[in-house]
Protein backbone atom coordinates (compact mmCIF):
# COMPACT_ATOMS: atom_id res chain seq x y z
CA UNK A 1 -13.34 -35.72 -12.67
CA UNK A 2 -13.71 -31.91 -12.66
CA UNK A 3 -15.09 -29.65 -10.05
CA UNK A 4 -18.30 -27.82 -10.30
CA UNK A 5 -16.11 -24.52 -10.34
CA UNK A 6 -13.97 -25.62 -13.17
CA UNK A 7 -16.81 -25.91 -15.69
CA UNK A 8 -18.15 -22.96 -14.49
CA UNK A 9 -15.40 -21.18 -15.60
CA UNK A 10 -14.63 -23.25 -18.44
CA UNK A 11 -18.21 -23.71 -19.98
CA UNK A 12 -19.65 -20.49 -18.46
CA UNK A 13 -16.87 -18.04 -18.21
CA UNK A 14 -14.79 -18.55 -21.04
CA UNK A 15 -11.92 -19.18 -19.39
CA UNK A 16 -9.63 -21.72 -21.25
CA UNK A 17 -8.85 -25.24 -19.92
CA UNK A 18 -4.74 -24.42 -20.59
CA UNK A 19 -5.17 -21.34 -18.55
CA UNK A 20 -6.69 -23.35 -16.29
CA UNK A 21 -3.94 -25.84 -16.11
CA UNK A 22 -1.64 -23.43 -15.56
CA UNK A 23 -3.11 -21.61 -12.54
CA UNK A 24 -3.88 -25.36 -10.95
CA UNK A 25 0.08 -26.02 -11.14
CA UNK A 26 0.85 -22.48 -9.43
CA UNK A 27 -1.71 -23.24 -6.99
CA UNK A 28 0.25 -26.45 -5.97
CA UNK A 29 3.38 -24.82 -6.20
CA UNK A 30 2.35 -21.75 -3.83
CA UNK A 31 0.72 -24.38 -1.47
CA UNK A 32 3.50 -24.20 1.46
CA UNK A 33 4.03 -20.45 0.84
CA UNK A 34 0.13 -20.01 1.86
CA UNK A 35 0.52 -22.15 4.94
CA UNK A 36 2.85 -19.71 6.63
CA UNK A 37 0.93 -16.74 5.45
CA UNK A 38 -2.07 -17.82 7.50
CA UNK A 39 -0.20 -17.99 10.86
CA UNK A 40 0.93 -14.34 10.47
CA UNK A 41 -3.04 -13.48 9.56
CA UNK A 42 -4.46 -15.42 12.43
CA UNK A 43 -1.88 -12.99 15.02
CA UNK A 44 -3.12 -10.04 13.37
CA UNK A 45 -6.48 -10.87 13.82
CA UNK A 46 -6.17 -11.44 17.42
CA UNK A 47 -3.67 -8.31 17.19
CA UNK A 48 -6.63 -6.02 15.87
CA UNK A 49 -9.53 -8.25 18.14
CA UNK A 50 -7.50 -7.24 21.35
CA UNK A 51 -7.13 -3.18 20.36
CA UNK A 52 -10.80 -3.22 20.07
CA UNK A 53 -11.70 -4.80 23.53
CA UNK A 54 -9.26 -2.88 25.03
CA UNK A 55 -10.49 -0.08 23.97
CA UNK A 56 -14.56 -1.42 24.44
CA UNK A 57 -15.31 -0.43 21.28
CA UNK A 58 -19.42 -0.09 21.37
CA UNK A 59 -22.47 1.24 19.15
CA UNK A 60 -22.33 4.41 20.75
CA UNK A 61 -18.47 4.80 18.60
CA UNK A 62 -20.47 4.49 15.10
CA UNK A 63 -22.76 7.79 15.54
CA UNK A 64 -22.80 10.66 13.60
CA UNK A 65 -21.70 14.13 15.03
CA UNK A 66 -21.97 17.72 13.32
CA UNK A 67 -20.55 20.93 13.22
CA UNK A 68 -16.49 21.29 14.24
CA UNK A 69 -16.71 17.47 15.41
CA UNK A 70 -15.54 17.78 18.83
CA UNK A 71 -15.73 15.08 21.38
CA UNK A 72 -16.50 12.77 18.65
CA UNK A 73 -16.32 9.17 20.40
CA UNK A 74 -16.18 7.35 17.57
CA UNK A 75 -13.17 9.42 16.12
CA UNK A 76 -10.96 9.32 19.24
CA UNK A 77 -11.41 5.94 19.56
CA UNK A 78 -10.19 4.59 16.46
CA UNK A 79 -7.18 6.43 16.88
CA UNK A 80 -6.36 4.33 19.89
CA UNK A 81 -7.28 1.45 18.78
CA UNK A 82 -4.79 2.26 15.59
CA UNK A 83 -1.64 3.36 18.23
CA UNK A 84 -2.79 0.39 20.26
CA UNK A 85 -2.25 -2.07 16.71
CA UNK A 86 0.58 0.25 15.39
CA UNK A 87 3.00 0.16 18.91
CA UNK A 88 2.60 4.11 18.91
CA UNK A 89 1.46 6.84 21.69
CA UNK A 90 -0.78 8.68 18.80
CA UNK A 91 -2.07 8.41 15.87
CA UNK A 92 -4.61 10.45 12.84
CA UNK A 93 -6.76 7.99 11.51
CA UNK A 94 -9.17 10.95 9.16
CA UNK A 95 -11.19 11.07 6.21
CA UNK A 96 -10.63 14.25 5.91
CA UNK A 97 -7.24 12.95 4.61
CA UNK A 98 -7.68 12.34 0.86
CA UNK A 99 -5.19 9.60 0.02
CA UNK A 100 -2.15 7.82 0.74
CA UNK A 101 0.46 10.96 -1.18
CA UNK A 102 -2.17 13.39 1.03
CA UNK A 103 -1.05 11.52 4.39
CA UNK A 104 2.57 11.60 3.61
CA UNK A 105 2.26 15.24 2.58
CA UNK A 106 0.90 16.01 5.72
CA UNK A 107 3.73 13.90 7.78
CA UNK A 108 6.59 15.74 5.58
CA UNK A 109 5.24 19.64 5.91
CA UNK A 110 4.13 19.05 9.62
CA UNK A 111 7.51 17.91 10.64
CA UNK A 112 9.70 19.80 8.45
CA UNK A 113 10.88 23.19 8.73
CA UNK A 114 13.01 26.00 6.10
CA UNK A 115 16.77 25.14 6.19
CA UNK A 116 15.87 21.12 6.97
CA UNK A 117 16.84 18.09 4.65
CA UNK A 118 14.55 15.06 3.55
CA UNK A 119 16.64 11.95 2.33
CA UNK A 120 14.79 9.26 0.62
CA UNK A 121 16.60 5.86 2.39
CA UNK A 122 15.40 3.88 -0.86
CA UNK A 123 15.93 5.39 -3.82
CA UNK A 124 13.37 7.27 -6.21
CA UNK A 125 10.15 8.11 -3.75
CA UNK A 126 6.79 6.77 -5.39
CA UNK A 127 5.81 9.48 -8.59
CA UNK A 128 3.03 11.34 -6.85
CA UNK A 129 5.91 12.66 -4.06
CA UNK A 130 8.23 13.64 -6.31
CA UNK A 131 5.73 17.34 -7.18
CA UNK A 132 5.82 17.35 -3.28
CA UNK A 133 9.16 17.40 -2.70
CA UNK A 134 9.76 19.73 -6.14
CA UNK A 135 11.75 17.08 -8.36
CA UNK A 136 9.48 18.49 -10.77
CA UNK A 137 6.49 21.48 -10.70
CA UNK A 138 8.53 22.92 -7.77
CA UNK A 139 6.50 25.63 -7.70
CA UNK A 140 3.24 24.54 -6.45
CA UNK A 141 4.02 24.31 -2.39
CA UNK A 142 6.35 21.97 -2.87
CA UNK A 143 9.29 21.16 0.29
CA UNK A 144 11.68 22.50 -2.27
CA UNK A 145 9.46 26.07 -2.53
CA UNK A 146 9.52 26.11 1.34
CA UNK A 147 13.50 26.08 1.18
CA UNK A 148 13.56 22.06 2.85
CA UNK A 149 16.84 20.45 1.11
CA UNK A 150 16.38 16.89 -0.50
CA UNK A 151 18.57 14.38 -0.90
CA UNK A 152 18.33 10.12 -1.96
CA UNK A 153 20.39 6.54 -1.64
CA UNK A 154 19.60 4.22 -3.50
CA UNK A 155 19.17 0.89 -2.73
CA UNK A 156 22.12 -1.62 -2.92
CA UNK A 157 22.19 -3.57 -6.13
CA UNK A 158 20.89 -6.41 -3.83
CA UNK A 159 17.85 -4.69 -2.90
CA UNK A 160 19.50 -3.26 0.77
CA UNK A 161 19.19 -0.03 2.27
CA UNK A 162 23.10 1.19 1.46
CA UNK A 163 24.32 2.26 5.17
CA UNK A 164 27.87 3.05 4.34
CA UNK A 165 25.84 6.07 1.45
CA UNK A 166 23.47 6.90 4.03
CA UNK A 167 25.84 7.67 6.28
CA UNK A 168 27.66 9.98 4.47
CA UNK A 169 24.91 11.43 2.91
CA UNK A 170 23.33 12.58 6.30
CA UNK A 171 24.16 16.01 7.16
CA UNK A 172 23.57 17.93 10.09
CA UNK A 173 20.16 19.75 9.13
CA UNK A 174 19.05 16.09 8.46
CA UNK A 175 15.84 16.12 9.81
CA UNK A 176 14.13 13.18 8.24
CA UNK A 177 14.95 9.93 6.68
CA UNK A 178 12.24 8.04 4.71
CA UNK A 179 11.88 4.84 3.21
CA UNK A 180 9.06 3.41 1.46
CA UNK A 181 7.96 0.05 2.47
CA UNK A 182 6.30 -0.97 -0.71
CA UNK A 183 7.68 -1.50 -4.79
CA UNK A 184 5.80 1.42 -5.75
CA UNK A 185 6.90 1.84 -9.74
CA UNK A 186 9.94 0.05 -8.75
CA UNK A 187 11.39 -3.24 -9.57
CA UNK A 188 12.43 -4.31 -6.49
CA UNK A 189 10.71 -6.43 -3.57
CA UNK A 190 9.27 -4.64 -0.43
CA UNK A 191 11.48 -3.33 2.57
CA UNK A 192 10.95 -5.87 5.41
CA UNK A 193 10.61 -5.41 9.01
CA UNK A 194 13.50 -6.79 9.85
CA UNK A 195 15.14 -4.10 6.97
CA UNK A 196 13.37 -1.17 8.63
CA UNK A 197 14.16 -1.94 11.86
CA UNK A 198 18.30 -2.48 11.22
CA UNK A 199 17.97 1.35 9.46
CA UNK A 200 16.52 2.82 12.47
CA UNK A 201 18.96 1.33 14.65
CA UNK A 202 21.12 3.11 12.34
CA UNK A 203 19.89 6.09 11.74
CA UNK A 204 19.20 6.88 14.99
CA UNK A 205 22.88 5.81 15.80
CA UNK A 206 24.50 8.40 13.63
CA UNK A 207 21.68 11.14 15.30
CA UNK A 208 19.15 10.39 17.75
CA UNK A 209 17.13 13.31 16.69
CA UNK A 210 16.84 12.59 13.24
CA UNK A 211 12.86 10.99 12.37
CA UNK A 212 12.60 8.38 11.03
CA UNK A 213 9.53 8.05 8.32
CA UNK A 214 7.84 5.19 6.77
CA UNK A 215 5.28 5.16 4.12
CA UNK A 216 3.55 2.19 5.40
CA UNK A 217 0.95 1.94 2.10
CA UNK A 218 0.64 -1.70 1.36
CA UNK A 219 2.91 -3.25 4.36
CA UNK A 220 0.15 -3.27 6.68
CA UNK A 221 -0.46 -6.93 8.65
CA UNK A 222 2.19 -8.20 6.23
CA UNK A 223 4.13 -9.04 9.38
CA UNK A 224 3.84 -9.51 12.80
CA UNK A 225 4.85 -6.35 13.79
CA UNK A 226 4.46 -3.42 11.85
CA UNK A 227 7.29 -0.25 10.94
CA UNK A 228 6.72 2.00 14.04
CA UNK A 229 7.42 -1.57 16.26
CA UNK A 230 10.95 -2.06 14.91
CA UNK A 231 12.18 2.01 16.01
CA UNK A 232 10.29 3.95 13.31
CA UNK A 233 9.14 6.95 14.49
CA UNK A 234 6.20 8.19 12.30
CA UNK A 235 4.04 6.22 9.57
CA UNK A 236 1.27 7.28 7.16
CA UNK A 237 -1.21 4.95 4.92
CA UNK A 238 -4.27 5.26 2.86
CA UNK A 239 -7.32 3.71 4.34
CA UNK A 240 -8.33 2.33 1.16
CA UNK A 241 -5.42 0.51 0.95
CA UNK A 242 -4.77 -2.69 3.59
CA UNK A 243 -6.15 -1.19 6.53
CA UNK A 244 -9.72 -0.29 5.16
CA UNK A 245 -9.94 -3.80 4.21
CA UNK A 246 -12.12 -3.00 1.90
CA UNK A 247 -14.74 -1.31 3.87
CA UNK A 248 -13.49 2.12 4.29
CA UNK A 249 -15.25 4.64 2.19
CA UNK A 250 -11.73 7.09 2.10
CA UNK A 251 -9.36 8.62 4.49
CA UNK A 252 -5.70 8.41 5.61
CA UNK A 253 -3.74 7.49 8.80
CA UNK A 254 -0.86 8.66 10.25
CA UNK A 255 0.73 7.03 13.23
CA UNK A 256 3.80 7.66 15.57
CA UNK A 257 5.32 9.60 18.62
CA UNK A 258 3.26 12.13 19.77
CA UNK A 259 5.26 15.22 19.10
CA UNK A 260 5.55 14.77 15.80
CA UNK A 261 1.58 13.57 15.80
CA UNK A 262 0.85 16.79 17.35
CA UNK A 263 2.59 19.07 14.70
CA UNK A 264 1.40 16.79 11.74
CA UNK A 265 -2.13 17.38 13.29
CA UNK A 266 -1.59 21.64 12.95
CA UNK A 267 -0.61 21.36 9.44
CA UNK A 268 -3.70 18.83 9.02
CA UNK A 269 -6.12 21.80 10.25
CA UNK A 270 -4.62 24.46 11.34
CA UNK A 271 -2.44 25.53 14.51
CA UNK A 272 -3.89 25.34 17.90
CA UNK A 273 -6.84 23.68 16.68
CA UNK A 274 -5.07 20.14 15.43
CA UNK A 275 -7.02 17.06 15.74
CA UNK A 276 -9.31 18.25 18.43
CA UNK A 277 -11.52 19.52 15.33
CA UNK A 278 -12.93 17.19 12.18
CA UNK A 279 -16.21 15.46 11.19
CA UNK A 280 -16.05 11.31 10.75
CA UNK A 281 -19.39 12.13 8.81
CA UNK A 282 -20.60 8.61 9.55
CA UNK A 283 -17.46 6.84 8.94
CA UNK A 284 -16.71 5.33 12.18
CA UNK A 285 -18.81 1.70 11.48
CA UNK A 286 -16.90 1.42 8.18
CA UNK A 287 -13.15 2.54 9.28
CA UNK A 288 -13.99 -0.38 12.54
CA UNK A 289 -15.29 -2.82 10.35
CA UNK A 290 -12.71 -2.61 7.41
CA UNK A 291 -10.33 -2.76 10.18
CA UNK A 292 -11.05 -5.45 11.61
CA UNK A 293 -11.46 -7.29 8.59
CA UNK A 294 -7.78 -6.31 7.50
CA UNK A 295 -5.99 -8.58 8.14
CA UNK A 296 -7.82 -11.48 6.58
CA UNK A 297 -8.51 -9.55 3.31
CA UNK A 298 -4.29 -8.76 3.48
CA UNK A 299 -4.42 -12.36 3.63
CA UNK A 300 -6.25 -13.19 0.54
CA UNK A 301 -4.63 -10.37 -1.38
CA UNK A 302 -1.07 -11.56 -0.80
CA UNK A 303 -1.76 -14.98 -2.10
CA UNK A 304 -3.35 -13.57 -5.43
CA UNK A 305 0.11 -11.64 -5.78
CA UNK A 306 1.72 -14.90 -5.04
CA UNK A 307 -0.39 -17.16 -7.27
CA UNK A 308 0.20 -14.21 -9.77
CA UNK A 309 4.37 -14.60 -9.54
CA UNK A 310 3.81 -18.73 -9.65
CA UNK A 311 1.96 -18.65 -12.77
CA UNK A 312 3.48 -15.53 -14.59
CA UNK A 313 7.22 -17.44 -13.78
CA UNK A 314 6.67 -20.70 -15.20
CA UNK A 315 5.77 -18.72 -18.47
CA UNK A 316 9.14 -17.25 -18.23
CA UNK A 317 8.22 -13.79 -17.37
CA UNK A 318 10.44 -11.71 -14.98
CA UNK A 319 8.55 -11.23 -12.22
CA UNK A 320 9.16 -9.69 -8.62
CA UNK A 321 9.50 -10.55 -6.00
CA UNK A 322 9.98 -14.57 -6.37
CA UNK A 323 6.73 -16.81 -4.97
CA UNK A 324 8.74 -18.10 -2.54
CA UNK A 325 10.51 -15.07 -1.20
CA UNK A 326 9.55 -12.84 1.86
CA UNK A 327 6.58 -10.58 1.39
CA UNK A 328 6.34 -6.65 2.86
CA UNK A 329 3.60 -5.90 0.33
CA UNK A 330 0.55 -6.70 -1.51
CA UNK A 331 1.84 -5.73 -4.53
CA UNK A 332 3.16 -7.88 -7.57
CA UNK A 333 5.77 -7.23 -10.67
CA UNK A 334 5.51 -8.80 -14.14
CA UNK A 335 7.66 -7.43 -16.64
CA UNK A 336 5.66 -8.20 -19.63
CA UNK A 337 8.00 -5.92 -22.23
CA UNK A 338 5.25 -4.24 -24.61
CA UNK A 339 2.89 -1.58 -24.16
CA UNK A 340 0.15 -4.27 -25.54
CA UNK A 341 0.79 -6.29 -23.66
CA UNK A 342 0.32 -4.35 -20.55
CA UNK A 343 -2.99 -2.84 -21.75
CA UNK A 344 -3.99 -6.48 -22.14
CA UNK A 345 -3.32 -7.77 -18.69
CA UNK A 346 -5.17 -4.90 -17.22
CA UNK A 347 -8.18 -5.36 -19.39
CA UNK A 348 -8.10 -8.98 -18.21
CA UNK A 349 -8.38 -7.23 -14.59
CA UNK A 350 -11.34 -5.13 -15.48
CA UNK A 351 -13.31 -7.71 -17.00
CA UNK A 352 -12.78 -9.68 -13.58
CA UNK A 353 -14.38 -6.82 -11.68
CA UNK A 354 -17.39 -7.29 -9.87
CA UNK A 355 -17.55 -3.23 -10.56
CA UNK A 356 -17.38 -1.71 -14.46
CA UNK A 357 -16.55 -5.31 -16.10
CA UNK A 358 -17.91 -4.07 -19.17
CA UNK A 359 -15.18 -1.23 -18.80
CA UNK A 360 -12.17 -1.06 -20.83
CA UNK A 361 -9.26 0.80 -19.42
CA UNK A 362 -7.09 2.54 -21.51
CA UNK A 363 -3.86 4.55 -20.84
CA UNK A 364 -4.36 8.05 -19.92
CA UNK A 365 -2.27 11.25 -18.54
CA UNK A 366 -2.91 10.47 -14.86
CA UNK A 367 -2.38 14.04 -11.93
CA UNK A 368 0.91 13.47 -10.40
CA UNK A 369 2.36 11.25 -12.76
CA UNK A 370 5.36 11.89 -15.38
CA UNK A 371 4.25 9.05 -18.00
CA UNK A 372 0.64 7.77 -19.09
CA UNK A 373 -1.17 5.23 -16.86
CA UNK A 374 -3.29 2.92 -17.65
CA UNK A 375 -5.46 1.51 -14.06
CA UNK A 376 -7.55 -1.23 -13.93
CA UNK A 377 -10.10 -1.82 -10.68
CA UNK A 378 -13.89 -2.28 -11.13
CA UNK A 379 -14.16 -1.65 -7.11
CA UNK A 380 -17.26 -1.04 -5.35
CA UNK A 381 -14.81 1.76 -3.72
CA UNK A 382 -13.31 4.41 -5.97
CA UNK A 383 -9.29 3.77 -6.58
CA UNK A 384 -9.41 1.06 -3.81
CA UNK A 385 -6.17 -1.04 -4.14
CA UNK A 386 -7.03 -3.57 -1.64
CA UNK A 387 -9.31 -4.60 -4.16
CA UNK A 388 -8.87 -6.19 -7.03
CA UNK A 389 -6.42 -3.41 -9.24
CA UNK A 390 -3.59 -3.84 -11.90
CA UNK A 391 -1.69 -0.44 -13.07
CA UNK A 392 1.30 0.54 -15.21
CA UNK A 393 2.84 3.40 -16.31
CA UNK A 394 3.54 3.58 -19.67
CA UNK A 395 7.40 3.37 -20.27
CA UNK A 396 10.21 1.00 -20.59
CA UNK A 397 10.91 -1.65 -19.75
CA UNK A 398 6.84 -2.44 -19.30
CA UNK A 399 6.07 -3.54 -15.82
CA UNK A 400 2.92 -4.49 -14.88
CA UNK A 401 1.69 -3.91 -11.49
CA UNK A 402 -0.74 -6.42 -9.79
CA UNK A 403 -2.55 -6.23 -6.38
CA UNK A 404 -5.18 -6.75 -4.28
CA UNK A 405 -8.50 -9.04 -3.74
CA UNK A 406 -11.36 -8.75 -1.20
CA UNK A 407 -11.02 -12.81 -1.23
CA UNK A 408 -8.18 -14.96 -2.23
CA UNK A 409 -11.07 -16.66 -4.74
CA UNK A 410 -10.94 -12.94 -6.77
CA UNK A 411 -7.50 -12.04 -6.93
CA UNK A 412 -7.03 -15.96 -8.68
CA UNK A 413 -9.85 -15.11 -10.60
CA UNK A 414 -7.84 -11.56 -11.78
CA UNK A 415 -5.09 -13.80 -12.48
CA UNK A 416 -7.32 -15.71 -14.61
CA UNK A 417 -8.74 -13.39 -16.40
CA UNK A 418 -5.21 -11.69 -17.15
CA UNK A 419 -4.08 -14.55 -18.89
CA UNK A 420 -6.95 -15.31 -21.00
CA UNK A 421 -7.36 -11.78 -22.25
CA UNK A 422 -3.32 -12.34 -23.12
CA UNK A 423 -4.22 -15.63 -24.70
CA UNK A 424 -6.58 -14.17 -26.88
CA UNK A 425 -4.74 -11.49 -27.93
CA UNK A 426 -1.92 -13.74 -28.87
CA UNK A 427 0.30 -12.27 -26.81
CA UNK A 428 1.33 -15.62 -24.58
CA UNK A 429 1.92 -18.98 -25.34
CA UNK A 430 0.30 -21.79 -23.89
């Protein structure tokens, strides 16, 4: 007999019974995968319950202050409760800062100085750094304008950080070494904890006074313990990204010693001012809230991705990482090897959207990237990639990029609706 939510979708939605029958068997398959996924959710969410008593998180933190922002309760309080989660003796938690590429920034030209060297631990950074650093449109305030060296190793063929090419390629202006946690545009799976914590031991090894940087977007409550837990010094993330969990309007965080949070905070406003200055404008509730929800939403998010591999992988597409293996991100790789069929799969996302589902997304010339995108997210938040989101850029060999999910119920819905819309576009076989 068939559930009441199978003919809903079937007889309601459109959605047909072989798709069906194919996300029921990755279900199954996925089954003992989700089991240990919901330990590591239940310590974050006693994690993230625990920073917030601690810190007696009240009302009185959600009000509203004006002018320069000072002694705003709500403001300073969320940044402990973040260096309280995040192992760390300071932290920015703004929205103020625009994005995740905008928190970054700020980490890189805060720390950095003319005459230091950057060097990228894991190959190619994600596209919107590389205008940043100067790999391309040096000009613009770029590291590279500012006379700040760059260097990058790529990963081993096995998807390691290469220590014996690190350690030659560190020299002594080396001032930072930065990996990022997640795939990006990459095909390769997420740098673990366990990863990041072996290349600080190492990096730090070869010179204690080198930082060491993680871009954090995606990894958050993917683990136990997060980068700056392991011997990272510094992180940065987008708020709209894991951490918001969904709630968070906008806004950035960036997490780590305290030196190097101090100097971040002078390029963030300006010096001697730092983070004593800057409005929440009625944030607070939403940053808390999203918080706290976190890690569940990470929770439902991750599955999608893995329900996404299961299914995509017993069609015979490449996908990345496997269902089974170790997660570090939210974020999951189909190689589906046309441009149509890409712009397929993320129409399928749209028309899952509780947002826009009459929207169809097309491929466009996207700021800060080399190659046209084409992004699908009907979010009730602007760009938010904790929600339901699929993305590509427009180039060989095709990759898809799949993430996010308020609930585990949506991101299998996205899944759904990703392989109908390639159904009926005969682009799949059944």
């Amino acid at each position: 007999m068939k559930s009441n939510t199978y003919e809903l979708l079937t007889q309601k939605m459109g959605i047909d019974p072989k798709v069906m029958e194919i996300i029921d068997q990755a279900e199954k398959a996925a089954e003992p995968v989700f089991a240990d996924l919901d330990d590591i959710t239940a310590f974050n969410q006693y994690k993230v319950l625990n920073a917030f008593q601690k810190n007696s998180i009240s009302d009185m933190h959600f009000t509203w202050t004006t002018g320069y922002g000072y002694d705003d309760p709500g403001r300073e309080a969320i940044e402990k409760v973040y260096s309280d989660i995040f192992g760390t003796e300071a932290s920015l938690v703004r929205p103020i800062i625009v994005n995740g590429t905008h928190a970054l920034t700020l980490t890189l030209t805060g720390i950095l100085r003319p005459g230091d060297e950057l060097i990228y631990c894991t190959g190619n950074p994600y596209d919107t750094l590389e205008d940043v650093i100067g790999l391309r449109n040096e000009g613009r305030g770029s590291l590279k304008e500012f006379g700040i060296s760059y260097d990058q190793v790529e990963l081993t063929p096995d998807g390691n950080i290469d220590f014996e090419a690190l350690g030659k390629a560190i020299k002594p202006n080396t001032r930072i070494c930065a990996i990022q946690r997640s795939t990006g545009y990459g095909w390769r799976k997420a740098i673990t904890i366990n990863q990041i914590e072996e290349w600080a031991a190492f990096v730090h090894s070869v010179n204690k006074d080198i930082v060491c940087m993680v871009d954090n977007c995606y990894g958050e409550f993917l683990d136990t313990k997060e980068p700056t837990e392991v011997g990272a010094d510094i992180i940065a993330g987008s708020l709209i990204k894991n951490p918001g969990g969904g709630l968070a309007l906008t806004g950035g965080y960036i997490t780590g010693r305290e030196d190097l949070v101090e100097k971040i905070s002078y390029r963030m406003t300006s010096p001697g001012i730092g983070g004593e200055c800057g409005l929440t404008f009625g944030q607070s509730r939403t940053m808390f809230q999203g918080l706290f929800m976190a890690p569940k939403v990470v929770n439902g998010a991750v599955k999608g991705a893995i329900l996404c591999a299961e299914a995509f992988r017993s069609l015979g597409y490449e996908v990345c990482p496997q269902p089974e293996d170790k997660r570090s991100d939210i974020i999951e790789c189909v190689k589906l090897g046309s441009e149509e069929a890409i712009v397929a799969f993320c129409k399928g996302i749209q028309a899952a959207a509780p947002v826009d589902s009459n929207v169809t997304p097309e491929p466009w010339d996207m700021p800060g990237y080399e190659d046209k995108v084409i992004m699908a997210a009907g979010a009730f938040v602007q760009g938010s990639s904790i929600e339901l989101s699929s993305d590509a850029p427009i180039r060989e060999p095709y990759i898809v990029y799949f993430q996010g999910g308020l609930t585990y119920e949506h991101s299998k819905f996205g899944v759904i609706k990703a392989l109908q819309s390639l159904y009926d576009n005969n682009l799949i076989k059944m």
